[in-house]
N, C-alpha and C. Protein backbone atom coordinates (compact mmCIF):
# COMPACT_ATOMS: atom_id res chain seq x y z
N UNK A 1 5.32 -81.40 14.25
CA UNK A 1 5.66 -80.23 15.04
C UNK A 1 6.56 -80.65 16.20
N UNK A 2 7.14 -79.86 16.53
CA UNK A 2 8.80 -80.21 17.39
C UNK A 2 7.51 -79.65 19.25
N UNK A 3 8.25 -80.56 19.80
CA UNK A 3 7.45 -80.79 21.08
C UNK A 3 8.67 -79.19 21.83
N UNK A 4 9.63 -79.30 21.68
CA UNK A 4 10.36 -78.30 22.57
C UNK A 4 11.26 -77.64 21.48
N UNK A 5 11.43 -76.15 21.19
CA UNK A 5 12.45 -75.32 20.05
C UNK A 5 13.33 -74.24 21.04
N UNK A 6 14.35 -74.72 20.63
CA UNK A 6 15.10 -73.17 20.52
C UNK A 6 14.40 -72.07 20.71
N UNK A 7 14.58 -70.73 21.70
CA UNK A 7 14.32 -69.19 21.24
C UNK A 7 15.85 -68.58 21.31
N UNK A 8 16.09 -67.91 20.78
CA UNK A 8 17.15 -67.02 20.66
C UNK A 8 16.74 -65.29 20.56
N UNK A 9 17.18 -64.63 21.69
CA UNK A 9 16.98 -63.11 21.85
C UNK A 9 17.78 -62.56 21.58
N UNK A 10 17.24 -61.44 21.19
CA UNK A 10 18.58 -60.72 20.16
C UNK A 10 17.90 -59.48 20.46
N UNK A 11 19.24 -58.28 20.56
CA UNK A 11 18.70 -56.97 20.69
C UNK A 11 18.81 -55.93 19.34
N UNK A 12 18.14 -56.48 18.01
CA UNK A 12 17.87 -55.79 16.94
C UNK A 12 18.70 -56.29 15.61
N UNK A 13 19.27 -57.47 16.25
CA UNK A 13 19.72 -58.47 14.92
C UNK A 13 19.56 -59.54 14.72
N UNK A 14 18.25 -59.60 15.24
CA UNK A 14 17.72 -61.42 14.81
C UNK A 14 17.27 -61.48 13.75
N UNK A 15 16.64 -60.55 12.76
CA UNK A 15 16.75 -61.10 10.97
C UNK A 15 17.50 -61.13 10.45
N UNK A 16 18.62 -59.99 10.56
CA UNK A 16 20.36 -60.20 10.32
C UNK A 16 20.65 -61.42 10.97
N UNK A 17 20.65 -62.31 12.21
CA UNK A 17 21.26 -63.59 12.16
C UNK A 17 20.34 -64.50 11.83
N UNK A 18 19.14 -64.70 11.29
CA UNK A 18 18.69 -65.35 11.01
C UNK A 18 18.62 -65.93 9.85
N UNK A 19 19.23 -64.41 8.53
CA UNK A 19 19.49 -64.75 7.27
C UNK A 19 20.76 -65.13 7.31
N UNK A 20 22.05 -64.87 8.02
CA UNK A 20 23.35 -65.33 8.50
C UNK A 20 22.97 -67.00 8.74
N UNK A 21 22.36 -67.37 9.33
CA UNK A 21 22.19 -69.06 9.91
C UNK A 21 21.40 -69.66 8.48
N UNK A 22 20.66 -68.93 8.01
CA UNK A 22 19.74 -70.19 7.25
C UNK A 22 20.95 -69.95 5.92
N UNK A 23 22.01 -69.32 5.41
CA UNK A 23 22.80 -69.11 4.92
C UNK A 23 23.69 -70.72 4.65
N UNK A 24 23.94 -70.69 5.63
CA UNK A 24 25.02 -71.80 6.37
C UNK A 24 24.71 -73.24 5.84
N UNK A 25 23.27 -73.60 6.22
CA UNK A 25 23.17 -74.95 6.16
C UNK A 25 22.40 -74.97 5.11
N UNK A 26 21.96 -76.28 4.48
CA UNK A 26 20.89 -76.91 3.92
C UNK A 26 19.72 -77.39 4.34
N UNK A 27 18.75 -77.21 3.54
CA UNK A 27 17.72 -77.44 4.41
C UNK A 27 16.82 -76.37 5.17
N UNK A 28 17.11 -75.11 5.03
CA UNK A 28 17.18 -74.08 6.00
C UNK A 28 16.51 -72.81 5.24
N UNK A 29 15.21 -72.38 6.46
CA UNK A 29 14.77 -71.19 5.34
C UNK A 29 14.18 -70.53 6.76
N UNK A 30 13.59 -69.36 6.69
CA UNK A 30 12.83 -68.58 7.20
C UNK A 30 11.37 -69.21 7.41
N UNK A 31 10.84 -69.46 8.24
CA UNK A 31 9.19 -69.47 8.09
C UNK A 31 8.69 -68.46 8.18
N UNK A 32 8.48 -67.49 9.15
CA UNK A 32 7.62 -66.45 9.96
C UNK A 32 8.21 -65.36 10.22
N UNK A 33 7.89 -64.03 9.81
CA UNK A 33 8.11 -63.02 10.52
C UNK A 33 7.21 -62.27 11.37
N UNK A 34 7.10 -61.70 12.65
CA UNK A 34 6.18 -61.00 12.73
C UNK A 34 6.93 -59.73 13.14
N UNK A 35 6.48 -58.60 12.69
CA UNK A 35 7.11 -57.11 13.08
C UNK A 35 7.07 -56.17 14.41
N UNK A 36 7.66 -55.76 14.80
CA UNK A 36 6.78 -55.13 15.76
C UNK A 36 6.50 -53.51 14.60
N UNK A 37 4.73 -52.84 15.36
CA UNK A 37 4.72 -51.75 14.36
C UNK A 37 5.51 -50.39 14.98
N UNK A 38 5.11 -49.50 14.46
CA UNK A 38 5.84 -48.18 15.09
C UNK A 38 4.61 -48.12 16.25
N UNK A 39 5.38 -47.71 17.64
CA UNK A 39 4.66 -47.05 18.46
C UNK A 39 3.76 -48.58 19.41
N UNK A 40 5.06 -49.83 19.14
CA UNK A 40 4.35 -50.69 19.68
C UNK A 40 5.70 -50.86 20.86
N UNK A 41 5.67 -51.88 21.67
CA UNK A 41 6.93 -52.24 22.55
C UNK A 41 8.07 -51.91 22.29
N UNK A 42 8.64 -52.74 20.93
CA UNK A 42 9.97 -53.08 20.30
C UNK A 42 9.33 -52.01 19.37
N UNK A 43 10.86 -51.76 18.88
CA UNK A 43 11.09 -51.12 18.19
C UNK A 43 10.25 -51.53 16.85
N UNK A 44 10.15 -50.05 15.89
CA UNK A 44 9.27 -50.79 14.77
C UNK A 44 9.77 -51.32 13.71
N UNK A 45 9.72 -52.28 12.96
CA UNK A 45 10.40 -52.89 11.99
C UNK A 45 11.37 -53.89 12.62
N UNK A 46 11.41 -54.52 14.14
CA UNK A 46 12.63 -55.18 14.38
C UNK A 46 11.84 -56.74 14.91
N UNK A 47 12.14 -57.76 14.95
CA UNK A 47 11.39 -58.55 14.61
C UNK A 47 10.89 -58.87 16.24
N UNK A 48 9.38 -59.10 16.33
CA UNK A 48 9.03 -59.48 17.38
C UNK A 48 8.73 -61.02 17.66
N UNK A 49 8.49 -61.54 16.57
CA UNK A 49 8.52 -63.25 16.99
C UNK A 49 8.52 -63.78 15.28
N UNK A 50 9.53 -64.73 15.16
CA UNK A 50 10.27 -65.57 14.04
C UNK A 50 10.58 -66.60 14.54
N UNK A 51 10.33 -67.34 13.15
CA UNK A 51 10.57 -69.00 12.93
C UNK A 51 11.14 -69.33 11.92
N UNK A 52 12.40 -70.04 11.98
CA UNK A 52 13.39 -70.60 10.83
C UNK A 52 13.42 -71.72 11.46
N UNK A 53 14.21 -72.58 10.00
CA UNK A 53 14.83 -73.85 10.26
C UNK A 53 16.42 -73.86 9.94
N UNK A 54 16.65 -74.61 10.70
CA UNK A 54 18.51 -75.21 9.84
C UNK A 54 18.43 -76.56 9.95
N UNK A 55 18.45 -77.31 8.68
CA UNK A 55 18.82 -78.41 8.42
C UNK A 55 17.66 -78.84 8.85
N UNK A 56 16.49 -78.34 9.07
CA UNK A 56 15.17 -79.21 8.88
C UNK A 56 14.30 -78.86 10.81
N UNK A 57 15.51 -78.31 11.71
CA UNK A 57 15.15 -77.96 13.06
C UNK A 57 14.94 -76.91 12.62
N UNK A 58 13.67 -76.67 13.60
CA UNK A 58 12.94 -75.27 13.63
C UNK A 58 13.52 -74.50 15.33
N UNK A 59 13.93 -73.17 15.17
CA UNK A 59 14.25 -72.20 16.08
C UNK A 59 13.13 -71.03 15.98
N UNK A 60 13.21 -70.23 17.09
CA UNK A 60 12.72 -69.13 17.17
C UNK A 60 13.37 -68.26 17.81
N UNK A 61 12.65 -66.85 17.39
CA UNK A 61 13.59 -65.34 17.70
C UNK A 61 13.22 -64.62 17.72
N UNK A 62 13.32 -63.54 18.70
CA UNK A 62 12.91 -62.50 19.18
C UNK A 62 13.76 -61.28 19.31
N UNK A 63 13.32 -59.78 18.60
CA UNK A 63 14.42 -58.84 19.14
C UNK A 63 13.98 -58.35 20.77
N UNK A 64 14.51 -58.85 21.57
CA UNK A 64 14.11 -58.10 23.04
C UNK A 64 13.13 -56.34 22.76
N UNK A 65 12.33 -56.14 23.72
CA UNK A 65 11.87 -55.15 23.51
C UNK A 65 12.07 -54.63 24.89
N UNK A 66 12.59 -55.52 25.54
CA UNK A 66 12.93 -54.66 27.00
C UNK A 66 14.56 -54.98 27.29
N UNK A 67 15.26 -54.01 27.74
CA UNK A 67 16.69 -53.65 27.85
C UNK A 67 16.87 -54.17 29.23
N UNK A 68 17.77 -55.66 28.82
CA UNK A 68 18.16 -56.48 30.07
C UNK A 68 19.98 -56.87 30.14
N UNK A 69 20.45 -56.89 30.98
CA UNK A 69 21.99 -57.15 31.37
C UNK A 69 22.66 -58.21 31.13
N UNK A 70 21.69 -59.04 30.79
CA UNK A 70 22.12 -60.57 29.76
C UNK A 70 22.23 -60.49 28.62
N UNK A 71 22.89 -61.40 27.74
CA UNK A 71 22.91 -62.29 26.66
C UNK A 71 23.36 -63.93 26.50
N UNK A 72 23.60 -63.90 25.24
CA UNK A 72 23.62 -65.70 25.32
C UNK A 72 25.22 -65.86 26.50
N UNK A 73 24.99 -67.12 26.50
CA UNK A 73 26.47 -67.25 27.03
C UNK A 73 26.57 -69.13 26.54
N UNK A 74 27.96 -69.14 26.36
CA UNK A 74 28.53 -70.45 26.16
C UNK A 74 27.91 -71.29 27.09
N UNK A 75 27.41 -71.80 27.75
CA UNK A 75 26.82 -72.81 28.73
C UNK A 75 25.62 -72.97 27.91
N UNK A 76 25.10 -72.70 26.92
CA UNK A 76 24.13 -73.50 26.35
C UNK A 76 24.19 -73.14 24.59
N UNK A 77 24.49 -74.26 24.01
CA UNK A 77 25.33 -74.08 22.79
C UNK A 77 24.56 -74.77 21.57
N UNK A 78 24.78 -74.06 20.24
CA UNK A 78 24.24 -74.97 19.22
C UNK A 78 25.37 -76.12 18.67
N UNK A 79 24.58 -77.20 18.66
CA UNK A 79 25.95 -78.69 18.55
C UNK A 79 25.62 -79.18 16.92
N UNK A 80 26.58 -78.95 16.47
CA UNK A 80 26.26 -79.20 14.77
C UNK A 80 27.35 -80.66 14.51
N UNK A 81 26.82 -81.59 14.35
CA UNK A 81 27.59 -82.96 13.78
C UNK A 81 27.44 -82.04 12.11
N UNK A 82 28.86 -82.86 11.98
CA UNK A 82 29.24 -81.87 10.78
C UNK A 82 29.37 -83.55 9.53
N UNK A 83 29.54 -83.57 8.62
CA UNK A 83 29.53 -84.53 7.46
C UNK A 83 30.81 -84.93 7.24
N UNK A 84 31.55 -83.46 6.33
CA UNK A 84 32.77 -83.97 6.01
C UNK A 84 34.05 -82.51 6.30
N UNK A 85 35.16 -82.64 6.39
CA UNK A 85 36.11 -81.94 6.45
C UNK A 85 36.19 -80.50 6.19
N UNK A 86 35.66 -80.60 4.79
CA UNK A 86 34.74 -79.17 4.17
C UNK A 86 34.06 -78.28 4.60
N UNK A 87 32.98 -79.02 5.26
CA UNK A 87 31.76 -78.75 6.23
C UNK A 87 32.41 -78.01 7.46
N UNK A 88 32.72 -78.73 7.97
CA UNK A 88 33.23 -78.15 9.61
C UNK A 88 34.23 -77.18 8.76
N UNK A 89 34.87 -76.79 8.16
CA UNK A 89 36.36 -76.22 7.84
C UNK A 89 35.34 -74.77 7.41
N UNK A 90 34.32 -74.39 6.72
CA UNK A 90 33.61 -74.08 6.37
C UNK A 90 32.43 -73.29 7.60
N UNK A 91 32.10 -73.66 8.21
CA UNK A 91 31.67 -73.59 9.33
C UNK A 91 32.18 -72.47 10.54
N UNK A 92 33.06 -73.24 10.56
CA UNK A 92 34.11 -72.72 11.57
C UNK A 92 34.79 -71.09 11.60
N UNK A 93 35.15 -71.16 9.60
CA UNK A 93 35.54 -70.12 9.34
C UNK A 93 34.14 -68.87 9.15
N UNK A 94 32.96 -68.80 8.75
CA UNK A 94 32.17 -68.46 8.67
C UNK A 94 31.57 -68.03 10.48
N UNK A 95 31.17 -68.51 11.31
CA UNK A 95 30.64 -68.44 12.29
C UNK A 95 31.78 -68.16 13.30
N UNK A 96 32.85 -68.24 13.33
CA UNK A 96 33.95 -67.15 13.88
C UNK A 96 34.42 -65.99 13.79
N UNK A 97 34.19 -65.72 12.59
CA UNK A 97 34.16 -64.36 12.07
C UNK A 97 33.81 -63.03 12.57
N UNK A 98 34.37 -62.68 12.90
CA UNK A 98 33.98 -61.09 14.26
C UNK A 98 33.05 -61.67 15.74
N UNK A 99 33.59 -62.86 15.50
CA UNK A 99 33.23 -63.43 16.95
C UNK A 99 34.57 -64.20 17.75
N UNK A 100 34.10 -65.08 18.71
CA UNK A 100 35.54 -65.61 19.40
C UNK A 100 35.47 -67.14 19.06
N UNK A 101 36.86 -67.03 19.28
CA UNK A 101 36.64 -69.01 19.26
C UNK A 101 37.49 -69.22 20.26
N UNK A 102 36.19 -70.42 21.02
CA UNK A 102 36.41 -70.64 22.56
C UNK A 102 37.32 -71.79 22.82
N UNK A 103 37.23 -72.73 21.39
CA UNK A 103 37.92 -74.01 21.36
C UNK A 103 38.61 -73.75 19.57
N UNK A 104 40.11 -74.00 19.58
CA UNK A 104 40.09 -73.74 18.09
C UNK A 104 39.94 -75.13 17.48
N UNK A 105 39.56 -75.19 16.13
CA UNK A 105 39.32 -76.00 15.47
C UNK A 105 40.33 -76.54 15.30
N UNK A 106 40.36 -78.34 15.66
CA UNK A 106 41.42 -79.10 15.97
C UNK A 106 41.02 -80.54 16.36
N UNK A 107 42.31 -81.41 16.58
CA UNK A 107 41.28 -83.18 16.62
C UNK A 107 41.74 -82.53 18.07
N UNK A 108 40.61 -83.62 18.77
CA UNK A 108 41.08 -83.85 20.32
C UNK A 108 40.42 -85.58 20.18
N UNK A 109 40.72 -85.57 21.47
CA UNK A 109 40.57 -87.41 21.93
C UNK A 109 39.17 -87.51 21.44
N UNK A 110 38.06 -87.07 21.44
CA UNK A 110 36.89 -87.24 21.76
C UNK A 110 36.43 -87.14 20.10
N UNK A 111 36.79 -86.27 19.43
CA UNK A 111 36.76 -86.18 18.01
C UNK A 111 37.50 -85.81 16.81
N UNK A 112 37.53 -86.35 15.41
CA UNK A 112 38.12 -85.75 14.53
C UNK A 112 38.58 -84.63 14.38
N UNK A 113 37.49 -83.71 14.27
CA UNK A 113 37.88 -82.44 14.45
C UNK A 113 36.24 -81.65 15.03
N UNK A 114 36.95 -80.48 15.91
CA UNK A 114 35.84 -79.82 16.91
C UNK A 114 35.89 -78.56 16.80
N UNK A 115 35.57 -78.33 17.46
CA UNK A 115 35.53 -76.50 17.23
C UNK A 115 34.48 -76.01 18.52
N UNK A 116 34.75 -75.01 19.10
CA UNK A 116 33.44 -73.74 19.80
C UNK A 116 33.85 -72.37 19.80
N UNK A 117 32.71 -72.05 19.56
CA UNK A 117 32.53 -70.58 19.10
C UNK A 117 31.47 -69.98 19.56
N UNK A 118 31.79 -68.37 19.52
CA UNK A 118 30.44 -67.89 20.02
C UNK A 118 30.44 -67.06 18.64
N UNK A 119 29.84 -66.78 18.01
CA UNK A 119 29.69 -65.98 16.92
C UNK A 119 29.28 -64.71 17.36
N UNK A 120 29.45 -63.76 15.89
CA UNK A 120 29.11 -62.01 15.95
C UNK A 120 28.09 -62.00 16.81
N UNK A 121 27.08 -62.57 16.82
CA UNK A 121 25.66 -62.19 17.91
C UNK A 121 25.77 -62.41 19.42
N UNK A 122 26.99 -63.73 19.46
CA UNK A 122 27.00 -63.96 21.00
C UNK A 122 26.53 -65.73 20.73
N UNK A 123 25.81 -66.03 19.75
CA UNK A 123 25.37 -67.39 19.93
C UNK A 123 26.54 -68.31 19.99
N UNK A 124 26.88 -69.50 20.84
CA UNK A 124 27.57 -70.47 21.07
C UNK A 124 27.29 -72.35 20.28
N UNK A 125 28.26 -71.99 19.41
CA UNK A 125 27.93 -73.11 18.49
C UNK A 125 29.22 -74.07 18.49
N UNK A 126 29.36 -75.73 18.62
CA UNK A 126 29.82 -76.71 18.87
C UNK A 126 29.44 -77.07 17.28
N UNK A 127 30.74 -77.25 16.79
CA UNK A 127 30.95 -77.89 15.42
C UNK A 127 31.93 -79.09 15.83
N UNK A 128 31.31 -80.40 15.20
CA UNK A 128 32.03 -81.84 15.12
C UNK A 128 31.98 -82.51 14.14
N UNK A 129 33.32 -83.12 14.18
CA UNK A 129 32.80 -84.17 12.82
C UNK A 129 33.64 -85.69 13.51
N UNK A 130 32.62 -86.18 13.97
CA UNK A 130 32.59 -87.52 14.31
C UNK A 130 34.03 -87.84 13.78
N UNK A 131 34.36 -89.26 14.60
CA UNK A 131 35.19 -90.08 14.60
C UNK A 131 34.67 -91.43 13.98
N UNK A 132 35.41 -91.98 12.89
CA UNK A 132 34.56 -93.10 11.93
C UNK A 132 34.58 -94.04 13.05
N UNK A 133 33.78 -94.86 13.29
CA UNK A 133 34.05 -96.05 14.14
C UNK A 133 34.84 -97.30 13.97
């Protein structure tokens, strides 16, 4: 069991990004849903506490049930070391997609090739693919 996880809040599309993410990688499935019912906080049918993995890390998710002036923001990001060319190329194009890209996918000094993005939900994800040594 993971000593510290991820939560990610979402205001009524965290099983929509949750089947979007476990999509992506290998390794990666749904554990847990729990619902909220009708006539409870959150809305009914929208998820009140979930557990997935990607690539073997476990996250959790919540649809907010109370209406707040935040969301995610780029200052705290998912960092994906990527394998091969494919991968990140793959990635990049997928998880940009009706979202922004903050860094375009490209070498810089620091790596092969990089990438940041905030995807359709708002989540901020750092795609790399190492530099061979």
């Amino acid at each position: 069991m993971q000593k510290i996880t991820t939560l990610l809040m979402f205001d009524g599309q965290a099983e929509e990004a949750m089947n979007f993410y476990t999509s992506l990688f290998e390794k990666s499935e749904i554990l847990s849903i729990t619902r909220y019912e009708p006539n409870e906080a959150g809305t009914g049918g929208t998820v009140m506490h979930a557990t997935f993995s990607l690539f073997g890390q476990e996250f959790m998710c919540i649809d907010s049930s109370a209406t707040h002036e935040f969301t995610f923001t780029p200052a705290m990001s998912l960092y994906v070391n990527c394998q091969t060319k494919e991968e990140i190329s793959q990635l990049f194009v997928k998880l940009s997609q009706d979202g922004q890209v903050l860094m375009t996918l490209d070498r810089y000094p620091f790596s092969e090739l990089f990438a940041w993005i905030s995807d359709r939900y708002g989540v901020s994800w750092q795609l790399n693919l190492p530099r061979n040594p």
